[in-house]
Protein backbone atom coordinates (compact mmCIF):
# COMPACT_ATOMS: atom_id res chain seq x y z
CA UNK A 1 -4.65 -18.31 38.59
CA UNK A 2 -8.30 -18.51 36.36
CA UNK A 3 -7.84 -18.24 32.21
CA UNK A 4 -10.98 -18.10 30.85
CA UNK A 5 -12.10 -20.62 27.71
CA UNK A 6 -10.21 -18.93 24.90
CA UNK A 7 -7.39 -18.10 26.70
CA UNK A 8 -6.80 -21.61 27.00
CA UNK A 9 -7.02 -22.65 23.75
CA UNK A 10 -4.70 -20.06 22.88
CA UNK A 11 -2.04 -21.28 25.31
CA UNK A 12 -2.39 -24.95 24.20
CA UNK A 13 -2.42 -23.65 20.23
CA UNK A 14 0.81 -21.29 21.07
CA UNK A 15 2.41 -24.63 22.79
CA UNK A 16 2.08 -26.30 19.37
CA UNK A 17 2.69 -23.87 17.09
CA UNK A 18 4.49 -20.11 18.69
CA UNK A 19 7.12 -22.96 19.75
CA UNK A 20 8.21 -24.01 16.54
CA UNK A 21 7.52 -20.34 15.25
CA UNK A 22 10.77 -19.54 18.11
CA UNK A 23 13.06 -22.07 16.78
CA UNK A 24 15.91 -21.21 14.46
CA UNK A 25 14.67 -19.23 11.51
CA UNK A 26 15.32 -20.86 7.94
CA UNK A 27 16.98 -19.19 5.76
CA UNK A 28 17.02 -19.22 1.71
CA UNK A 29 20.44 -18.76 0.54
CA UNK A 30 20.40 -16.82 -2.73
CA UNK A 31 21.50 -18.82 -5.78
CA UNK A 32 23.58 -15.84 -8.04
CA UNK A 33 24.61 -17.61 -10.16
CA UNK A 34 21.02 -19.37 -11.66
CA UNK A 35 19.51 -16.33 -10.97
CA UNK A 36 18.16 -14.58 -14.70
CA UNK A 37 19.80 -11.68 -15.26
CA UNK A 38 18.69 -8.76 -18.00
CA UNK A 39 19.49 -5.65 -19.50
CA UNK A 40 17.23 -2.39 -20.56
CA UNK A 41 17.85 -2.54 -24.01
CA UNK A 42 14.80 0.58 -24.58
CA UNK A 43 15.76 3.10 -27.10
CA UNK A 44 16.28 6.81 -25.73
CA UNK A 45 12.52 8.05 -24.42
CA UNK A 46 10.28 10.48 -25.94
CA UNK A 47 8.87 13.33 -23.61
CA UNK A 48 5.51 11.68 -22.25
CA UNK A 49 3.83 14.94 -24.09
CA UNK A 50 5.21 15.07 -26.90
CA UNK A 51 3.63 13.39 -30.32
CA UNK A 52 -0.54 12.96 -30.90
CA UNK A 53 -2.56 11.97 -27.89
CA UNK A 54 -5.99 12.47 -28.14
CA UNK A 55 -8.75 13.93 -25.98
CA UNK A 56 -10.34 11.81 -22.87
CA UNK A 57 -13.32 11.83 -23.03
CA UNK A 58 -14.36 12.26 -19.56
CA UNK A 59 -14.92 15.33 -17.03
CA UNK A 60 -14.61 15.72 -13.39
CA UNK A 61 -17.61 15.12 -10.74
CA UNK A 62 -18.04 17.86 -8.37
CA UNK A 63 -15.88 18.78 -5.82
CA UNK A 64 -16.31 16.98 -2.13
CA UNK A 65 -14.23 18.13 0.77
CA UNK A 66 -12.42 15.81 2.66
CA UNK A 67 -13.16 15.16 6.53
CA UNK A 68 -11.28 13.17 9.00
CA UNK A 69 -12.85 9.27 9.04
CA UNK A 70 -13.44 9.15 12.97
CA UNK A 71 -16.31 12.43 12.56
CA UNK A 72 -17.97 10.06 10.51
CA UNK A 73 -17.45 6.30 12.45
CA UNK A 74 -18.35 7.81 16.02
CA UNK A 75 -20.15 11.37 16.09
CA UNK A 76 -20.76 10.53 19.64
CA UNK A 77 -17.97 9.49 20.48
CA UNK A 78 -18.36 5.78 20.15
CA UNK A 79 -18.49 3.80 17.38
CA UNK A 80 -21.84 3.70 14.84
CA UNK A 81 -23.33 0.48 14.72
CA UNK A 82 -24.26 0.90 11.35
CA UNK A 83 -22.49 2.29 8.77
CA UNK A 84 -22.34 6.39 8.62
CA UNK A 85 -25.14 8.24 5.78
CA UNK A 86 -23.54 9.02 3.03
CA UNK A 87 -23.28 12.97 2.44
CA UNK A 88 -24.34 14.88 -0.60
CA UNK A 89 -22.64 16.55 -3.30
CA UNK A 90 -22.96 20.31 -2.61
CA UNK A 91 -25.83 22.31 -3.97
CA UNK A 92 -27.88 18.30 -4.57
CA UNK A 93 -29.49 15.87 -3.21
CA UNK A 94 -27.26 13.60 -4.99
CA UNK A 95 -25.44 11.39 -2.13
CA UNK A 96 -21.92 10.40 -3.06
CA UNK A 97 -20.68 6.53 -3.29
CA UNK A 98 -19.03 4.34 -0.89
CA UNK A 99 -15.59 4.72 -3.14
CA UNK A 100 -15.63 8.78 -2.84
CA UNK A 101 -16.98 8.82 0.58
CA UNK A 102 -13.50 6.53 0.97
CA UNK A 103 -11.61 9.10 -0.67
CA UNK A 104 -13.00 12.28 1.04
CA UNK A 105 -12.97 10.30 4.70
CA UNK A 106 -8.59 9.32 3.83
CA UNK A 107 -8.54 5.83 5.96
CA UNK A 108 -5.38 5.18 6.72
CA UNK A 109 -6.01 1.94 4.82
CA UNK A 110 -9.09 0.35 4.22
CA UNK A 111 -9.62 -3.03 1.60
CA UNK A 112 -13.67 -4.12 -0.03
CA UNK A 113 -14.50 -7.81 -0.26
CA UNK A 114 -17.70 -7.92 -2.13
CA UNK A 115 -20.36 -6.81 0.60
CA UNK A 116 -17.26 -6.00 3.02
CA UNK A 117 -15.40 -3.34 4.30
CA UNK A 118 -12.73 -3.24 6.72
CA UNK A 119 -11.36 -0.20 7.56
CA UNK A 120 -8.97 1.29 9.57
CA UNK A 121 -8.53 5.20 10.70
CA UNK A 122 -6.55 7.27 13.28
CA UNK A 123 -8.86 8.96 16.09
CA UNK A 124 -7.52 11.59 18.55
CA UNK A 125 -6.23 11.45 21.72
CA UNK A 126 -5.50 13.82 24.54
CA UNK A 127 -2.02 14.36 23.12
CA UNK A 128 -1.64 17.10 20.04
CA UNK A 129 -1.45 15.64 16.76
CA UNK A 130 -1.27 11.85 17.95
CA UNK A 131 -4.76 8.95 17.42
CA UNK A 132 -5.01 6.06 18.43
CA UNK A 133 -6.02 3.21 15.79
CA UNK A 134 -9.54 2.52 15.18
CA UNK A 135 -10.20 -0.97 13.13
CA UNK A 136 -14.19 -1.41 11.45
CA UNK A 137 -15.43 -4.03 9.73
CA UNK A 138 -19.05 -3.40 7.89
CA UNK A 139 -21.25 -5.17 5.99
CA UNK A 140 -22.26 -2.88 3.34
CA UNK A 141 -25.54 -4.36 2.44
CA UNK A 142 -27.22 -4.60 5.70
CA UNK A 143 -24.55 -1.34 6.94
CA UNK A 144 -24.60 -3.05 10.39
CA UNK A 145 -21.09 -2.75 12.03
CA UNK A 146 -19.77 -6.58 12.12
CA UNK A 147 -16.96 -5.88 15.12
CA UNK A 148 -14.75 -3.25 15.76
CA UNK A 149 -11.34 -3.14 17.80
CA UNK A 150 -9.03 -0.71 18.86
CA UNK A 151 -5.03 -0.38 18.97
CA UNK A 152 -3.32 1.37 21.76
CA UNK A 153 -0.64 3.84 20.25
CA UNK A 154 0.38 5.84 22.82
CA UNK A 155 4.24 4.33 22.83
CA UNK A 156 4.80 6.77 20.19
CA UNK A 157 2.65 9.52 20.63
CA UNK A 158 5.36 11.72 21.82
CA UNK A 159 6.82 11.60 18.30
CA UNK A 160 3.69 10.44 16.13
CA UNK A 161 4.25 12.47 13.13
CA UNK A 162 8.31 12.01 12.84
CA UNK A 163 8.00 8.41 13.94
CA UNK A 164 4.59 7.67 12.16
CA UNK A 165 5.09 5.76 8.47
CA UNK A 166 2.14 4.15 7.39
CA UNK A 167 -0.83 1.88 8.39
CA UNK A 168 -1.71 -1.44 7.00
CA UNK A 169 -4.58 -4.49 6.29
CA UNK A 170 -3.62 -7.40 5.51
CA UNK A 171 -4.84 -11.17 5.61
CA UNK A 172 -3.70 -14.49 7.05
CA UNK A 173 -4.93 -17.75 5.70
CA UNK A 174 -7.18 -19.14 6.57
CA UNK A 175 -9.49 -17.12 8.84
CA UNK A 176 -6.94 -14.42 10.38
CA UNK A 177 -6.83 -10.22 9.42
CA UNK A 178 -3.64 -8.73 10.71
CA UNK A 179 -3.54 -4.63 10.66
CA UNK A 180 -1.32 -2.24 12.61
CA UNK A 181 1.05 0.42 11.64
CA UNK A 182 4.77 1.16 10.75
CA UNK A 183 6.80 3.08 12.73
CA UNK A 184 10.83 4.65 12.41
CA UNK A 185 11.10 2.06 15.32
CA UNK A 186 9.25 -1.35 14.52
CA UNK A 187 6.10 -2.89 13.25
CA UNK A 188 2.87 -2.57 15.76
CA UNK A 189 0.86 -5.36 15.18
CA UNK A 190 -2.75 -6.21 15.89
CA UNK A 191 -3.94 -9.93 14.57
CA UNK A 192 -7.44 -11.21 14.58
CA UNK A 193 -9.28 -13.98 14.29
CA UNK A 194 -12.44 -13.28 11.70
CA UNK A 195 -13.88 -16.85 12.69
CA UNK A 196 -14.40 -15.67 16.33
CA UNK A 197 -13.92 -12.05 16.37
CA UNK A 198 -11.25 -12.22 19.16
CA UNK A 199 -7.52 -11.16 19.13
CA UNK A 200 -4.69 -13.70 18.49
CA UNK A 201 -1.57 -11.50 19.22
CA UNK A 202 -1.06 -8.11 19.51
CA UNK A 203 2.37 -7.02 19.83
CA UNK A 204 5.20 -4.89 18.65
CA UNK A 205 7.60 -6.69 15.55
CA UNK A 206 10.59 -4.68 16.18
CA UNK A 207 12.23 -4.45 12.79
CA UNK A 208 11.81 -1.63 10.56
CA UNK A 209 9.37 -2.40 7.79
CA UNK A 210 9.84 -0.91 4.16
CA UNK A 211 6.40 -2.32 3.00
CA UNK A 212 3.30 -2.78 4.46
CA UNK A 213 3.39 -6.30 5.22
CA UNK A 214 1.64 -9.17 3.00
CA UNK A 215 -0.36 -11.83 4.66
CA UNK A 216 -0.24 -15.15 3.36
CA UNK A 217 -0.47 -19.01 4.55
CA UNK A 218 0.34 -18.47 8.20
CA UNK A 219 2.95 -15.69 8.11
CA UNK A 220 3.24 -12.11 7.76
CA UNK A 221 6.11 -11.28 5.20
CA UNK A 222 8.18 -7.79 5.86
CA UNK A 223 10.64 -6.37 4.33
CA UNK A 224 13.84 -4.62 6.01
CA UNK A 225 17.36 -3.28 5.90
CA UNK A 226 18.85 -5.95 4.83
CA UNK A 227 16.44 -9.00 4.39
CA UNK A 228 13.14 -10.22 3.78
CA UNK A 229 11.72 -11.97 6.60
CA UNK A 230 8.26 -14.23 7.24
CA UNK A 231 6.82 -13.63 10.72
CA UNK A 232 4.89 -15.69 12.82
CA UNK A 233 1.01 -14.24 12.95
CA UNK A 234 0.67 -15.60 17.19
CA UNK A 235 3.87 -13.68 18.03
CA UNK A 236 5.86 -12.15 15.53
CA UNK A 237 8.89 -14.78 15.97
CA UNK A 238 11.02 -15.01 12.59
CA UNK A 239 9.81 -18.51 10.67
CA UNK A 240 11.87 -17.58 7.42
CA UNK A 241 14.71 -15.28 5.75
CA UNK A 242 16.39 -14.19 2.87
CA UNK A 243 19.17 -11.45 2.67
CA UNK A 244 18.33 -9.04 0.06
CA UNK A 245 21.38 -7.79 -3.04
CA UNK A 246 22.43 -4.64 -1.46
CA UNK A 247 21.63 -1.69 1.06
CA UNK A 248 18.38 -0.85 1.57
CA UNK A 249 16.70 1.53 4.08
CA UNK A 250 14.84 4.59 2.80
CA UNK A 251 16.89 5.54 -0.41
CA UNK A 252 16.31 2.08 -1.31
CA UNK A 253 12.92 0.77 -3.73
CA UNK A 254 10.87 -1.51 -2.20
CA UNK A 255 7.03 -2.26 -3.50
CA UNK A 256 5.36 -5.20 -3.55
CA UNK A 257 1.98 -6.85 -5.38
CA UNK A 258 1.41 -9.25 -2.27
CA UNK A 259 3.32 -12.32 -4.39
CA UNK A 260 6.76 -10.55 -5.19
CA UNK A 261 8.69 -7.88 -4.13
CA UNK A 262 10.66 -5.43 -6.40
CA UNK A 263 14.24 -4.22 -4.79
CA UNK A 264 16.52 -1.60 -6.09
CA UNK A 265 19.53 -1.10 -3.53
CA UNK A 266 19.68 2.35 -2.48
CA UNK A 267 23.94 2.27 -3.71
CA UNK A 268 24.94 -0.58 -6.31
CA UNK A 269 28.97 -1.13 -6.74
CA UNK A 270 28.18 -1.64 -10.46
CA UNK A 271 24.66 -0.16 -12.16
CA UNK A 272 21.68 0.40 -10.76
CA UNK A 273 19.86 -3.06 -10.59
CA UNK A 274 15.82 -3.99 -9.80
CA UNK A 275 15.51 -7.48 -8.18
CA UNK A 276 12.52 -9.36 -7.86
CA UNK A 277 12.11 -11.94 -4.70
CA UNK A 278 8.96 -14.08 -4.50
CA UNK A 279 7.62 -14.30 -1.23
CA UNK A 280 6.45 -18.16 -1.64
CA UNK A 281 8.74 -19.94 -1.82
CA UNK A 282 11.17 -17.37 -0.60
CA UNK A 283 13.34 -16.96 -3.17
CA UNK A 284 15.36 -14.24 -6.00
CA UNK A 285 13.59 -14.81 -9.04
CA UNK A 286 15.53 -12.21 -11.51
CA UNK A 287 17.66 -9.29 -11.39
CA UNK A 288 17.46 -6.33 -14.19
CA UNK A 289 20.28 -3.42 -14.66
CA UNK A 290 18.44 -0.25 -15.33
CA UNK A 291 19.92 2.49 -17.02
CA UNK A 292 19.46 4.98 -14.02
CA UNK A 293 18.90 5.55 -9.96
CA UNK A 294 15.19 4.40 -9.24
CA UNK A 295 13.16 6.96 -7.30
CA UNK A 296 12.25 5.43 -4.05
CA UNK A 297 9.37 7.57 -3.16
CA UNK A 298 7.74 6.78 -6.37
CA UNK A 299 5.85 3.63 -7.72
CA UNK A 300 3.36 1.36 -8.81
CA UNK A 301 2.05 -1.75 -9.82
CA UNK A 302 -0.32 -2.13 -12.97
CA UNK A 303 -1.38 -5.11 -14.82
CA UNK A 304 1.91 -7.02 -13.72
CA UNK A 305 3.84 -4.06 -14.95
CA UNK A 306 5.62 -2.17 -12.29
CA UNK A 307 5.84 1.90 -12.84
CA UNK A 308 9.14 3.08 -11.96
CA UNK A 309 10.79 6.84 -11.76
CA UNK A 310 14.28 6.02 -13.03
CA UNK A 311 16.20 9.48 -13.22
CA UNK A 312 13.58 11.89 -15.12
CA UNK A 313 11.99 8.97 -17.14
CA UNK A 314 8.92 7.08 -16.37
CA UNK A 315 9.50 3.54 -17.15
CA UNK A 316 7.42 0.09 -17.23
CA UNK A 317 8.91 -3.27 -16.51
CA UNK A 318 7.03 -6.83 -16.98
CA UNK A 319 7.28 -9.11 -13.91
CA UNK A 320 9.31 -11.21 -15.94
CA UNK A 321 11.85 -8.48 -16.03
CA UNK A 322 11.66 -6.82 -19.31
CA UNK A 323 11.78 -3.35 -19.78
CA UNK A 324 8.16 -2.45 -21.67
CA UNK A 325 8.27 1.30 -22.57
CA UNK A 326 9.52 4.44 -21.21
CA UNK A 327 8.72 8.22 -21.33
CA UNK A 328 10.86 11.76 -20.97
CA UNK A 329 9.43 13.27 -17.70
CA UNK A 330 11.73 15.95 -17.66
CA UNK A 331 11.57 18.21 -14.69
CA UNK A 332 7.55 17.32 -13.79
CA UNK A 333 6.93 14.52 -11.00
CA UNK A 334 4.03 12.41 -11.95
CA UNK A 335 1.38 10.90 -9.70
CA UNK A 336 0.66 7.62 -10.90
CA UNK A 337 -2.40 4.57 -10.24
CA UNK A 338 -3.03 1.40 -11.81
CA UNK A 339 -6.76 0.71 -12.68
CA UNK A 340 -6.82 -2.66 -14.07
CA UNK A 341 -5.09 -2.57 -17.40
CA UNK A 342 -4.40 0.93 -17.62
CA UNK A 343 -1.89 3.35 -16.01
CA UNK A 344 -3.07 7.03 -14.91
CA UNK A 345 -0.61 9.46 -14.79
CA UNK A 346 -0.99 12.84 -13.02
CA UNK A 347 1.73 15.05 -14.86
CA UNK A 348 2.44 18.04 -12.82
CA UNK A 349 4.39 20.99 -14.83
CA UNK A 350 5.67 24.08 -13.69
CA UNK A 351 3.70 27.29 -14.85
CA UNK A 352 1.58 25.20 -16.67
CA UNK A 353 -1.41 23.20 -16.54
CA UNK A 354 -1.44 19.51 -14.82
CA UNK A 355 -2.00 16.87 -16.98
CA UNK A 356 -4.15 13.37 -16.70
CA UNK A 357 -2.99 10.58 -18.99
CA UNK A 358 -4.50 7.11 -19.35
CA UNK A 359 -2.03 4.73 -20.22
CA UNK A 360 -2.73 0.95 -21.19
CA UNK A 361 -0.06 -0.61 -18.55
CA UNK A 362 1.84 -3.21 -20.83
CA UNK A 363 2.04 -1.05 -23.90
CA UNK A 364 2.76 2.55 -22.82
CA UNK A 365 0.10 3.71 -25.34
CA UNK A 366 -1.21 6.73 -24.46
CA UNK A 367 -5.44 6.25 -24.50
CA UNK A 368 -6.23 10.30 -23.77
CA UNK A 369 -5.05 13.32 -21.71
CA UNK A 370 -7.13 15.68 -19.89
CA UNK A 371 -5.80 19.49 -18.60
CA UNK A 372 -6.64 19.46 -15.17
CA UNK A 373 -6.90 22.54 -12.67
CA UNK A 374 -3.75 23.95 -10.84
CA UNK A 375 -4.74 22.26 -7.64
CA UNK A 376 -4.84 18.99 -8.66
CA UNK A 377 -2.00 17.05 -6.38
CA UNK A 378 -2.21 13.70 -6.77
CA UNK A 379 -4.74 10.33 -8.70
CA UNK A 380 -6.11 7.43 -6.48
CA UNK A 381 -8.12 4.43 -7.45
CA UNK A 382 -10.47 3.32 -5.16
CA UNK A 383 -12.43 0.09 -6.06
CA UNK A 384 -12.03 1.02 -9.69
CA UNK A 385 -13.37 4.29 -9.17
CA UNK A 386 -10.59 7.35 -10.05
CA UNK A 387 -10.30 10.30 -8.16
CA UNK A 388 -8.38 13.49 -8.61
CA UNK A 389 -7.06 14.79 -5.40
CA UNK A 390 -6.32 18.55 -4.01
CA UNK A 391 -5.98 19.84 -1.17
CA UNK A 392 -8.82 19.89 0.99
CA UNK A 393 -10.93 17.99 -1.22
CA UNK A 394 -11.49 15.43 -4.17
CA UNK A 395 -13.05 14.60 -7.35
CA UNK A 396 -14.25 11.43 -8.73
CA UNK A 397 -13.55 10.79 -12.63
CA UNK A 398 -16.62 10.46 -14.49
């Protein structure tokens, strides 16, 4: 049997290292009772409307329809080396930036390191309604295409949209990006070396991932069921683990800021409770009882401040796990981004107009409001830049 050059070095670096990767996992037993433990002590909220908030002074760009990433990548069917003209705005000869081409184009993830992109898209196949992973990386200042690779997903193409849950980048110090996607069935993995532009491991993680996972010092962390595990970037084997307080699964909260995670059991015996576990050194850091069920389809992180939905309030809480402000919601169901120190929040109403707020994140002050049309669905920052989203197409804050 012939291995070629890199194949060997991989076999003699998996002999060193995938073997103590496959050894018994470690696990961090939870210390209850060090672990911090708080109360919301908030007053009862206002309605996020109510009171003086003045105008923003800003206006919406014009409107760009959104088209799938791959017409762009590879109009002839293979991939562009160099990186796809920009299109205009309609009715100018004004061409749109790299942020709202981003947010017209919908990657299914996609991450900018000064000059860099990396992207990653979905492009289609022979069966209905299922792609096939594309991965990019450009250099935006020469727009020559750096390498590209490509992730097999037929296993679940069958099922793609019921089984289909996300897709994620992610890196692995020192020199490693890891990308893939989550399915109802396991983690697909795809990990590559940046140094050499060659694959490490590709492979399927099979436990059911609640976060996109975070790259760190040698180790992919995901979060599960029941645990929080670190996985092995040459083969997925478990390195590390820590049983999480409580049931999770999809009524449970899970988001992360790539250091910590934030847990709120989908049942609690007692009150509703949000834990936070950092993910080096493994460990529960604090635990705070919250005054109602957290939405777990609703979220975000903000200037250390995570956004939760808790019943119909919108509420911020401090990594150190105080509770900052809260706000009435009512029957609307925000849309919410971070942007730095501020907090954007798309409040939708029924029979009435949707409203933008800006928000400073640790505060809760409200900056400025701005009525928005009735299609507006949903706010996205994208390197900085904020875009209102309908439809079938999007519009860049200005």
């Amino acid at each position: 049997m012939n291995f070629s050059y890199p194949t060997v070095i991989f076999f003699i670096g998996c002999l060193l290292g995938c073997q103590q990767a496959g050894q018994t996992a470690k696990i961090n037993e939870v210390p209850t009772n060090e672990v911090p433990k708080f109360k919301t002590e908030l007053n009862s909220a206002d309605n996020i409307l109510n009171g003086t908030i003045p105008e923003l002074k800003a206006t919406l760009g014009a409107s760009v329809r959104t088209e799938d990433c791959h017409r762009y990548f590879e109009p002839g069917g293979e991939v562009a080396n160099r990186f796809p003209e920009l299109p205009l705005y309609s009715d100018t000869t004004d061409t749109i930036s790299v942020s709202s081409f981003l947010a017209t184009c919908g990657p299914e993830a996609f991450h900018i390191r000064d000059t860099t992109l990396y992207l990653a898209y979905g492009f289609p196949t022979d069966i209905p309604n299922a792609q096939d992973l594309r991965i990019l990386k450009y250099d935006l200042k020469s727009k020559n295409l750096i390498w590209s690779f490509e992730v097999d997903r037929s296993e679940n193409a069958r099922n793609y949209i019921a089984n289909y849950r996300g897709t994620y980048l992610t890196f692995v110090a020192p020199d490693k990006l890891c990308a893939g996607t989550l399915w109802s069935g396991g983690t697909q993995t795809l990990c590559i070396n940046e140094t050499t532009k060659t694959e490490v491991w590709s492979g399927r993680i099979p436990s059911w991932s609640a976060i996109k996972p975070v790259g760190t010092h040698n180790g992919l962390y995901i979060a599960g069921l029941n645990s929080i595990t670190k996985r092995y970037p040459f083969n997925g084997a478990e390195m590390e683990y820590i049983k999480l307080s409580g049931l999770g699964g999809r009524a449970a909260y899970y988001r992360t800021d790539n250091k910590s995670l934030f847990f709120s059991p989908s049942r609690s015996t007692d009150k509703p409770q949000l834990f936070r576990y950092d993910l080096e050194p493994l460990s529960l850091k604090w635990q705070l009882e919250l005054p109602g069920k957290v939405d777990p389809n609703f979220g975000e992180i903000a200037n250390q401040v995570i956004i939760l939905h808790v019943d119909n309030s919108l509420m911020g809480v401090s990594r150190e796990g105080k509770a900052l402000w809260q706000y009435e919601l009512g029957e609307g169901r925000p849309s919410v981004t971070g942007d730095g120190d501020f907090v954007w929040v798309l409040y939708r109403q029924k029979s009435k107009p949707n409203i933008l707020i800006k928000m400073d994140a640790r505060s809760g002050k409200r900056l400025g409001k701005l009525e928005l049309d009735p299609g507006s669905l949903k706010v996205v920052n994208i390197n900085n830049d904020i875009f209102i989203k309908g439809v079938r197409a999007v519009r860049k804050l200005q």
